[in-house]
C-alpha atoms as a PDB file:
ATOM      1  CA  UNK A   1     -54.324  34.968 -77.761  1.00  0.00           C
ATOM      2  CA  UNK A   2     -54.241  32.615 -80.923  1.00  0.00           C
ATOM      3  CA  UNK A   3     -51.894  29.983 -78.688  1.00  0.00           C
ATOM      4  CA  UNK A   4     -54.361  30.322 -76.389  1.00  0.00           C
ATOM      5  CA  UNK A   5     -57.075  29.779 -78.905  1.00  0.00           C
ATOM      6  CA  UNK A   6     -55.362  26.759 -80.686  1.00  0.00           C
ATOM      7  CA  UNK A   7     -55.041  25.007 -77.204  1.00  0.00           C
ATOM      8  CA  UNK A   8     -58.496  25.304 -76.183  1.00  0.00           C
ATOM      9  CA  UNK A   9     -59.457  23.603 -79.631  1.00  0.00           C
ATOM     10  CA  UNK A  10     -57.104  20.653 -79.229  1.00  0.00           C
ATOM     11  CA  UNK A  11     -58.429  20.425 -75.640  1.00  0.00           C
ATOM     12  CA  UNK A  12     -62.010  20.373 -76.561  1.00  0.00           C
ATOM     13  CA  UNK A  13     -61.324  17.812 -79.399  1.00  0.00           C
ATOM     14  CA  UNK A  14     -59.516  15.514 -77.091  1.00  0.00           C
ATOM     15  CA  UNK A  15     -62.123  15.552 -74.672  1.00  0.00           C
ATOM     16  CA  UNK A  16     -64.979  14.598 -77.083  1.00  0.00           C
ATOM     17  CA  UNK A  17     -62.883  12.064 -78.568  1.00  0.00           C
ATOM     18  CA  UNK A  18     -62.143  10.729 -75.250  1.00  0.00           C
ATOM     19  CA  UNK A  19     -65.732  10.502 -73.962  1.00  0.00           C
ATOM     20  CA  UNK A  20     -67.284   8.623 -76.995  1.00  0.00           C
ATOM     21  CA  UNK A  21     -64.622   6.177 -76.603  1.00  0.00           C
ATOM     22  CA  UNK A  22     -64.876   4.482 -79.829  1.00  0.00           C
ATOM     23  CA  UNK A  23     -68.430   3.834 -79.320  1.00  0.00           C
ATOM     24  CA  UNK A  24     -72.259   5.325 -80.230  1.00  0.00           C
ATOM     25  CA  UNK A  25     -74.504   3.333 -78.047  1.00  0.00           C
ATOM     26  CA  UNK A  26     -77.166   6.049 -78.540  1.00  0.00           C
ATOM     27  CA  UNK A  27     -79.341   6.892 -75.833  1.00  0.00           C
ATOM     28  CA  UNK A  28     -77.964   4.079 -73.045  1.00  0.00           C
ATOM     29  CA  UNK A  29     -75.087   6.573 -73.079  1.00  0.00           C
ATOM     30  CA  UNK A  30     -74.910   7.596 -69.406  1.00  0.00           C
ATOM     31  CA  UNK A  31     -75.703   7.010 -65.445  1.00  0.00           C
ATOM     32  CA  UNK A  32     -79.426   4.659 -64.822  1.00  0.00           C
ATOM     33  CA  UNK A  33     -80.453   4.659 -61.382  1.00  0.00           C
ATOM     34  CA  UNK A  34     -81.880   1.505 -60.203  1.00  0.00           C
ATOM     35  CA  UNK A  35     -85.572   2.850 -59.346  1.00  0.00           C
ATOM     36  CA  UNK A  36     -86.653  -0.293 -58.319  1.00  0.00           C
ATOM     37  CA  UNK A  37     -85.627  -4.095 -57.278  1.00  0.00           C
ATOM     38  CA  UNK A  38     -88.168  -6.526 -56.918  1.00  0.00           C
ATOM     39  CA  UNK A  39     -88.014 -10.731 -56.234  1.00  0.00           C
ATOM     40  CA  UNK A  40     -90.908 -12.204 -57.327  1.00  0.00           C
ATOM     41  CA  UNK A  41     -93.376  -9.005 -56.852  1.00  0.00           C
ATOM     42  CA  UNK A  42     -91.652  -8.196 -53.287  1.00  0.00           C
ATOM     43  CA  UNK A  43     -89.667  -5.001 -53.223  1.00  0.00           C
ATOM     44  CA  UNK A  44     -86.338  -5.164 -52.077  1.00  0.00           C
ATOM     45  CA  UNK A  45     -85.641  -2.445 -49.537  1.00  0.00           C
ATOM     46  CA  UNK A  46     -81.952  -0.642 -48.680  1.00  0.00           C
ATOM     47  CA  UNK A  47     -79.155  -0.659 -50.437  1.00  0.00           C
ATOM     48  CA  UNK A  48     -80.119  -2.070 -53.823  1.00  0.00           C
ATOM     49  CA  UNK A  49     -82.153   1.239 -54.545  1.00  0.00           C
ATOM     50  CA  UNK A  50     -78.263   3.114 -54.300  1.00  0.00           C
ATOM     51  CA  UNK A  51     -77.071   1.768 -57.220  1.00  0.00           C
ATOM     52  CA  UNK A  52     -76.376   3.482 -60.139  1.00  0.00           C
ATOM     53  CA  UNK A  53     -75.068   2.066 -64.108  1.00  0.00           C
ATOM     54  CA  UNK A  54     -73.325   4.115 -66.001  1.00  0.00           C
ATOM     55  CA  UNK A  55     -72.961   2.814 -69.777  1.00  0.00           C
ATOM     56  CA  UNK A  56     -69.948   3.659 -72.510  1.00  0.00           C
ATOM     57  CA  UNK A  57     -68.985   1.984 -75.522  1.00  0.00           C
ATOM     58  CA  UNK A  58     -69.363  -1.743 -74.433  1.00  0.00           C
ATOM     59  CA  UNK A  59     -67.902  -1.117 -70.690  1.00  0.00           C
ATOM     60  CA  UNK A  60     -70.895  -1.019 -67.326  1.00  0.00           C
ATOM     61  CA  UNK A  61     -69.776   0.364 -64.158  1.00  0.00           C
ATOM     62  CA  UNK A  62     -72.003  -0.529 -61.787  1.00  0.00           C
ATOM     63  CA  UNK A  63     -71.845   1.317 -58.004  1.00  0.00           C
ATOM     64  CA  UNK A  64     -73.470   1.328 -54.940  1.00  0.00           C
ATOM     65  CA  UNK A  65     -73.291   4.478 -52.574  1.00  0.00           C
ATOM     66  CA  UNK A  66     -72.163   3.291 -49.294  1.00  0.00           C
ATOM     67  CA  UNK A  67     -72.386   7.295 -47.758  1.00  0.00           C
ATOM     68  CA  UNK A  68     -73.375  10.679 -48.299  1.00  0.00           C
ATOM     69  CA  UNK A  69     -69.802  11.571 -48.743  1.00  0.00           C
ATOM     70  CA  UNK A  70     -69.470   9.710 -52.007  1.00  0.00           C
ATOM     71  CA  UNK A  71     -68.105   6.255 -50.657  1.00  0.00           C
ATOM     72  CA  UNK A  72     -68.903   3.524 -53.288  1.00  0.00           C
ATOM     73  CA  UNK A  73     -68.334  -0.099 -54.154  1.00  0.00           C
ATOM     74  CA  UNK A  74     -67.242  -0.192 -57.595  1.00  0.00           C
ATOM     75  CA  UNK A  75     -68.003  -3.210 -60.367  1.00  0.00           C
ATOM     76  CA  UNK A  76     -66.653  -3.235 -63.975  1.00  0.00           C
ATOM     77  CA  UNK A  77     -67.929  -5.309 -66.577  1.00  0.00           C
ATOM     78  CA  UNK A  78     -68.611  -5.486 -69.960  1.00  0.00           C
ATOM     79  CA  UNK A  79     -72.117  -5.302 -71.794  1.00  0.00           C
ATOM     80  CA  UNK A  80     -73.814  -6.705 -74.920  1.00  0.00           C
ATOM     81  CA  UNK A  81     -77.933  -5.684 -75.670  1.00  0.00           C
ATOM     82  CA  UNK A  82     -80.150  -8.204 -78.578  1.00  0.00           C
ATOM     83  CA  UNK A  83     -83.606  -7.160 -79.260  1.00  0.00           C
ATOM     84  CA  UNK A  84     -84.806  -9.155 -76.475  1.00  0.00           C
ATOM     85  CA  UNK A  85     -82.003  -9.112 -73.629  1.00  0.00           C
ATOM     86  CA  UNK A  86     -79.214  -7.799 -72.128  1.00  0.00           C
ATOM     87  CA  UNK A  87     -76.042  -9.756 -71.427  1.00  0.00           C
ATOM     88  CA  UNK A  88     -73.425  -8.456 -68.321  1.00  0.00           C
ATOM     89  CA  UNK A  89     -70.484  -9.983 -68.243  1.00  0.00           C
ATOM     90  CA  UNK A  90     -68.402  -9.963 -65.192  1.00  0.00           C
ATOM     91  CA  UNK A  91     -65.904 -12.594 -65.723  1.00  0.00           C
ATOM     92  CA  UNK A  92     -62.992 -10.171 -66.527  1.00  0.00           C
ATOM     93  CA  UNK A  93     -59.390 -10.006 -64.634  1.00  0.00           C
ATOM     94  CA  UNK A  94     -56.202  -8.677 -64.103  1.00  0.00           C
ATOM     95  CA  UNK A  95     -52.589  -8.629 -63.006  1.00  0.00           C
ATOM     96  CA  UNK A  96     -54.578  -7.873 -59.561  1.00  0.00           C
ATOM     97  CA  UNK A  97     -57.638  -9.759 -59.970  1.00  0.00           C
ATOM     98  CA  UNK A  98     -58.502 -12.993 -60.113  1.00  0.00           C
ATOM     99  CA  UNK A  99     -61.291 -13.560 -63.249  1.00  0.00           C
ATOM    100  CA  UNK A 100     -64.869 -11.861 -61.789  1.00  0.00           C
ATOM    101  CA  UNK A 101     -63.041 -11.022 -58.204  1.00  0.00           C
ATOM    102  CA  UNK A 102     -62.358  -7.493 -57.264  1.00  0.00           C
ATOM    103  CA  UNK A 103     -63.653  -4.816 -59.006  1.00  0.00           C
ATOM    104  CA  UNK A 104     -64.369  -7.267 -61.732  1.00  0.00           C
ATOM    105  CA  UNK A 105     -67.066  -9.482 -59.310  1.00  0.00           C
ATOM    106  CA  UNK A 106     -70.379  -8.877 -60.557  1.00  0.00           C
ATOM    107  CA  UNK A 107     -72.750  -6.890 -58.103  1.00  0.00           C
ATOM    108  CA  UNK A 108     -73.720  -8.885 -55.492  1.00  0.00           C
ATOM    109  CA  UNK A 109     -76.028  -7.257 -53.955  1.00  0.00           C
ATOM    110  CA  UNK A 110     -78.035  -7.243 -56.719  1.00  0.00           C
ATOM    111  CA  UNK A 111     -77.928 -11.020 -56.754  1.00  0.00           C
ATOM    112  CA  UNK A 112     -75.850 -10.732 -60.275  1.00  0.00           C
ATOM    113  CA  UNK A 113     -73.104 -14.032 -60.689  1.00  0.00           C
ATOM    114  CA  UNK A 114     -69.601 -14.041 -61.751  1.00  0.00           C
ATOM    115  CA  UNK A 115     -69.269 -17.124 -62.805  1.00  0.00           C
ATOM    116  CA  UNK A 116     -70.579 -16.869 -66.344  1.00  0.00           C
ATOM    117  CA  UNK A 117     -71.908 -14.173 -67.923  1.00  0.00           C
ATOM    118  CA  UNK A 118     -75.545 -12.581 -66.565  1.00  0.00           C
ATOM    119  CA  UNK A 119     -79.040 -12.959 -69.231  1.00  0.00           C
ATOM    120  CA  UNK A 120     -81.327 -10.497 -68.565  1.00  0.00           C
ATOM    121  CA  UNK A 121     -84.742 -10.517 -70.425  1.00  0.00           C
ATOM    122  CA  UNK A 122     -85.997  -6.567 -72.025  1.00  0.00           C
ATOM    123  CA  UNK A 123     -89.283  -6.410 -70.407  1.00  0.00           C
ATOM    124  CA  UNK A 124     -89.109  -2.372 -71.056  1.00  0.00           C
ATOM    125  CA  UNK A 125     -86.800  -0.173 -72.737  1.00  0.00           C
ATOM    126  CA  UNK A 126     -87.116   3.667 -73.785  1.00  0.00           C
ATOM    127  CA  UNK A 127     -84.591   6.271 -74.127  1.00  0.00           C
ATOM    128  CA  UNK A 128     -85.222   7.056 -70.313  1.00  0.00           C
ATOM    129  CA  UNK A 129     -86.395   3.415 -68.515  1.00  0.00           C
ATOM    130  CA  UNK A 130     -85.824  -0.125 -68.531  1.00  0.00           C
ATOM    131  CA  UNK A 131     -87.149  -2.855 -66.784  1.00  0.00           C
ATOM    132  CA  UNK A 132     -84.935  -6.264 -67.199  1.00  0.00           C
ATOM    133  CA  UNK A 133     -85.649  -9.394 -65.089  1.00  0.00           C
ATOM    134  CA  UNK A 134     -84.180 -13.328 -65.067  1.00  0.00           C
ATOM    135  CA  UNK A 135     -85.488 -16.197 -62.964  1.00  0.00           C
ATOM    136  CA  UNK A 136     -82.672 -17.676 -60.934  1.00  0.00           C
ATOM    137  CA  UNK A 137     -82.295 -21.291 -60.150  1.00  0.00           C
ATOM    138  CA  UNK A 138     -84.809 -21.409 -57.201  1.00  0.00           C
ATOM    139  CA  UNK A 139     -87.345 -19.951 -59.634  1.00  0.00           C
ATOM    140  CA  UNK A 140     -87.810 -16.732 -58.664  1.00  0.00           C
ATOM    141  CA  UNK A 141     -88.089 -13.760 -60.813  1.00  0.00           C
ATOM    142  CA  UNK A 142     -85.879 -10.644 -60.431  1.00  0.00           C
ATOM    143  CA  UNK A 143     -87.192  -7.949 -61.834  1.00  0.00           C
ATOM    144  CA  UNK A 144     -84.615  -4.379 -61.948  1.00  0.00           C
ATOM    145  CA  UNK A 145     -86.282  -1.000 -63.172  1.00  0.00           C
ATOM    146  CA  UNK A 146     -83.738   1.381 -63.912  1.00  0.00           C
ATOM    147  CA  UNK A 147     -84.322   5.332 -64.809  1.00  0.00           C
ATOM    148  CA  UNK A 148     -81.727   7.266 -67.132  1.00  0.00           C
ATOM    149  CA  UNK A 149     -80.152  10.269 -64.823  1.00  0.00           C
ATOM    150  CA  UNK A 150     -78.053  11.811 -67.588  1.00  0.00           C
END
Protein backbone atom coordinates (compact mmCIF):
# COMPACT_ATOMS: atom_id res chain seq x y z
CA UNK A 1 0.00 0.00 0.00
CA UNK A 2 2.88 2.62 0.63
CA UNK A 3 4.44 1.54 -3.09
CA UNK A 4 1.27 2.12 -4.17
CA UNK A 5 1.03 5.39 -2.38
CA UNK A 6 4.56 6.67 -3.42
CA UNK A 7 3.62 5.99 -7.15
CA UNK A 8 0.50 7.81 -7.21
CA UNK A 9 2.52 10.92 -5.79
CA UNK A 10 5.25 10.79 -8.42
CA UNK A 11 2.41 10.34 -10.96
CA UNK A 12 0.45 13.27 -9.86
CA UNK A 13 3.66 15.45 -9.68
CA UNK A 14 4.65 14.53 -13.15
CA UNK A 15 1.46 15.32 -14.51
CA UNK A 16 1.24 18.89 -13.06
CA UNK A 17 4.66 19.50 -14.02
CA UNK A 18 3.91 18.35 -17.41
CA UNK A 19 0.79 20.46 -18.00
CA UNK A 20 2.23 23.90 -16.92
CA UNK A 21 4.96 23.27 -19.24
CA UNK A 22 7.35 25.78 -18.06
CA UNK A 23 4.87 28.44 -18.40
CA UNK A 24 2.03 30.65 -16.21
CA UNK A 25 0.13 32.45 -18.84
CA UNK A 26 -2.66 32.97 -16.26
CA UNK A 27 -6.08 32.88 -17.32
CA UNK A 28 -5.42 32.35 -21.43
CA UNK A 29 -4.50 28.91 -20.08
CA UNK A 30 -6.89 26.66 -22.02
CA UNK A 31 -9.40 25.88 -25.14
CA UNK A 32 -11.30 29.58 -26.71
CA UNK A 33 -13.95 28.86 -29.02
CA UNK A 34 -14.20 31.17 -31.84
CA UNK A 35 -17.86 32.63 -31.03
CA UNK A 36 -17.79 34.77 -33.78
CA UNK A 37 -15.97 35.79 -37.28
CA UNK A 38 -16.86 38.82 -38.86
CA UNK A 39 -15.27 40.84 -42.26
CA UNK A 40 -16.02 44.17 -42.11
CA UNK A 41 -19.44 43.87 -39.92
CA UNK A 42 -20.59 40.70 -42.14
CA UNK A 43 -20.66 37.44 -40.25
CA UNK A 44 -18.90 34.71 -41.63
CA UNK A 45 -21.04 31.59 -41.67
CA UNK A 46 -19.74 27.61 -41.53
CA UNK A 47 -16.80 26.39 -40.67
CA UNK A 48 -14.95 29.30 -39.09
CA UNK A 49 -17.44 29.14 -36.03
CA UNK A 50 -15.69 25.23 -35.43
CA UNK A 51 -12.63 26.39 -34.43
CA UNK A 52 -11.27 26.15 -31.27
CA UNK A 53 -7.50 27.71 -29.58
CA UNK A 54 -6.14 26.11 -27.05
CA UNK A 55 -3.19 28.19 -25.30
CA UNK A 56 0.07 26.74 -23.17
CA UNK A 57 3.18 28.29 -22.31
CA UNK A 58 3.96 30.24 -25.59
CA UNK A 59 2.61 27.28 -28.03
CA UNK A 60 -1.41 27.91 -29.96
CA UNK A 61 -3.02 24.99 -31.42
CA UNK A 62 -5.50 26.07 -33.43
CA UNK A 63 -8.33 23.31 -34.89
CA UNK A 64 -11.19 23.15 -36.85
CA UNK A 65 -13.79 20.22 -36.40
CA UNK A 66 -14.31 18.73 -39.70
CA UNK A 67 -17.11 15.94 -38.02
CA UNK A 68 -19.00 14.92 -35.17
CA UNK A 69 -16.65 12.09 -34.72
CA UNK A 70 -13.76 14.30 -33.72
CA UNK A 71 -12.03 14.75 -37.24
CA UNK A 72 -9.90 17.99 -37.13
CA UNK A 73 -7.40 20.03 -39.08
CA UNK A 74 -4.67 20.77 -36.83
CA UNK A 75 -2.31 24.20 -36.82
CA UNK A 76 0.66 24.79 -34.45
CA UNK A 77 2.15 27.97 -33.84
CA UNK A 78 3.65 29.97 -31.46
CA UNK A 79 2.14 33.10 -29.55
CA UNK A 80 3.33 36.42 -28.06
CA UNK A 81 0.41 39.04 -26.27
CA UNK A 82 1.61 43.27 -25.63
CA UNK A 83 -0.89 45.38 -23.96
CA UNK A 84 -2.40 46.20 -27.16
CA UNK A 85 -2.05 43.01 -29.54
CA UNK A 86 -1.52 39.66 -30.08
CA UNK A 87 1.17 38.26 -32.35
CA UNK A 88 0.69 34.37 -34.03
CA UNK A 89 3.38 33.15 -35.53
CA UNK A 90 3.12 30.39 -37.97
CA UNK A 91 6.33 30.37 -39.73
CA UNK A 92 7.74 27.27 -37.88
CA UNK A 93 9.12 23.85 -39.60
CA UNK A 94 10.46 20.63 -39.50
CA UNK A 95 12.35 17.60 -40.73
CA UNK A 96 8.70 17.11 -42.40
CA UNK A 97 7.63 20.52 -43.00
CA UNK A 98 8.54 23.04 -45.00
CA UNK A 99 8.60 26.64 -42.78
CA UNK A 100 4.53 27.57 -42.18
CA UNK A 101 3.42 24.29 -44.40
CA UNK A 102 1.81 21.39 -42.74
CA UNK A 103 0.68 21.50 -39.48
CA UNK A 104 2.80 24.55 -39.13
CA UNK A 105 0.54 26.70 -42.02
CA UNK A 106 -1.34 29.21 -40.27
CA UNK A 107 -5.26 28.70 -40.33
CA UNK A 108 -6.51 29.42 -43.44
CA UNK A 109 -9.71 29.46 -43.11
CA UNK A 110 -9.57 32.03 -40.86
CA UNK A 111 -7.79 34.14 -43.44
CA UNK A 112 -4.50 33.99 -41.01
CA UNK A 113 -0.88 34.13 -43.35
CA UNK A 114 2.17 32.13 -43.07
CA UNK A 115 4.36 34.11 -44.48
CA UNK A 116 5.31 36.37 -41.60
CA UNK A 117 4.07 36.42 -38.44
CA UNK A 118 0.06 37.49 -37.83
CA UNK A 119 -0.73 41.28 -35.72
CA UNK A 120 -3.79 41.19 -34.20
CA UNK A 121 -5.13 44.39 -32.42
CA UNK A 122 -6.87 43.68 -28.40
CA UNK A 123 -10.14 45.21 -29.01
CA UNK A 124 -11.45 43.05 -25.79
CA UNK A 125 -9.88 40.87 -23.39
CA UNK A 126 -11.22 39.33 -19.96
CA UNK A 127 -10.42 36.20 -18.26
CA UNK A 128 -13.35 34.59 -20.36
CA UNK A 129 -13.55 36.75 -23.99
CA UNK A 130 -11.57 38.38 -26.49
CA UNK A 131 -12.26 40.15 -29.43
CA UNK A 132 -8.96 40.72 -31.78
CA UNK A 133 -9.25 42.13 -35.34
CA UNK A 134 -6.49 43.35 -38.26
CA UNK A 135 -7.30 45.03 -41.55
CA UNK A 136 -5.81 43.05 -44.40
CA UNK A 137 -4.38 44.53 -47.49
CA UNK A 138 -7.73 45.12 -49.34
CA UNK A 139 -8.79 47.09 -46.26
CA UNK A 140 -11.09 45.16 -44.68
CA UNK A 141 -11.41 44.56 -41.07
CA UNK A 142 -11.46 41.05 -39.49
CA UNK A 143 -12.79 41.02 -36.46
CA UNK A 144 -12.52 37.21 -34.27
CA UNK A 145 -14.50 36.95 -30.85
CA UNK A 146 -13.37 34.11 -29.03
CA UNK A 147 -15.03 32.63 -25.60
CA UNK A 148 -12.78 30.68 -22.96
CA UNK A 149 -14.31 26.87 -22.75
CA UNK A 150 -11.98 25.68 -20.00
Amino acid sequence: MKRLTYILIILTAALATACQNNGDIGDLYGSWRLDSYTIDGQLQDGQPTQTVFSFQSTVVNVSLITDEYGGAWQRVGTWTETDSEFIFDFTHHDNNNAQGEGMYQAPEWLNFTSGAPMVLHKDQRSSRQMALSFSDLDGRRHVYVLKKTW
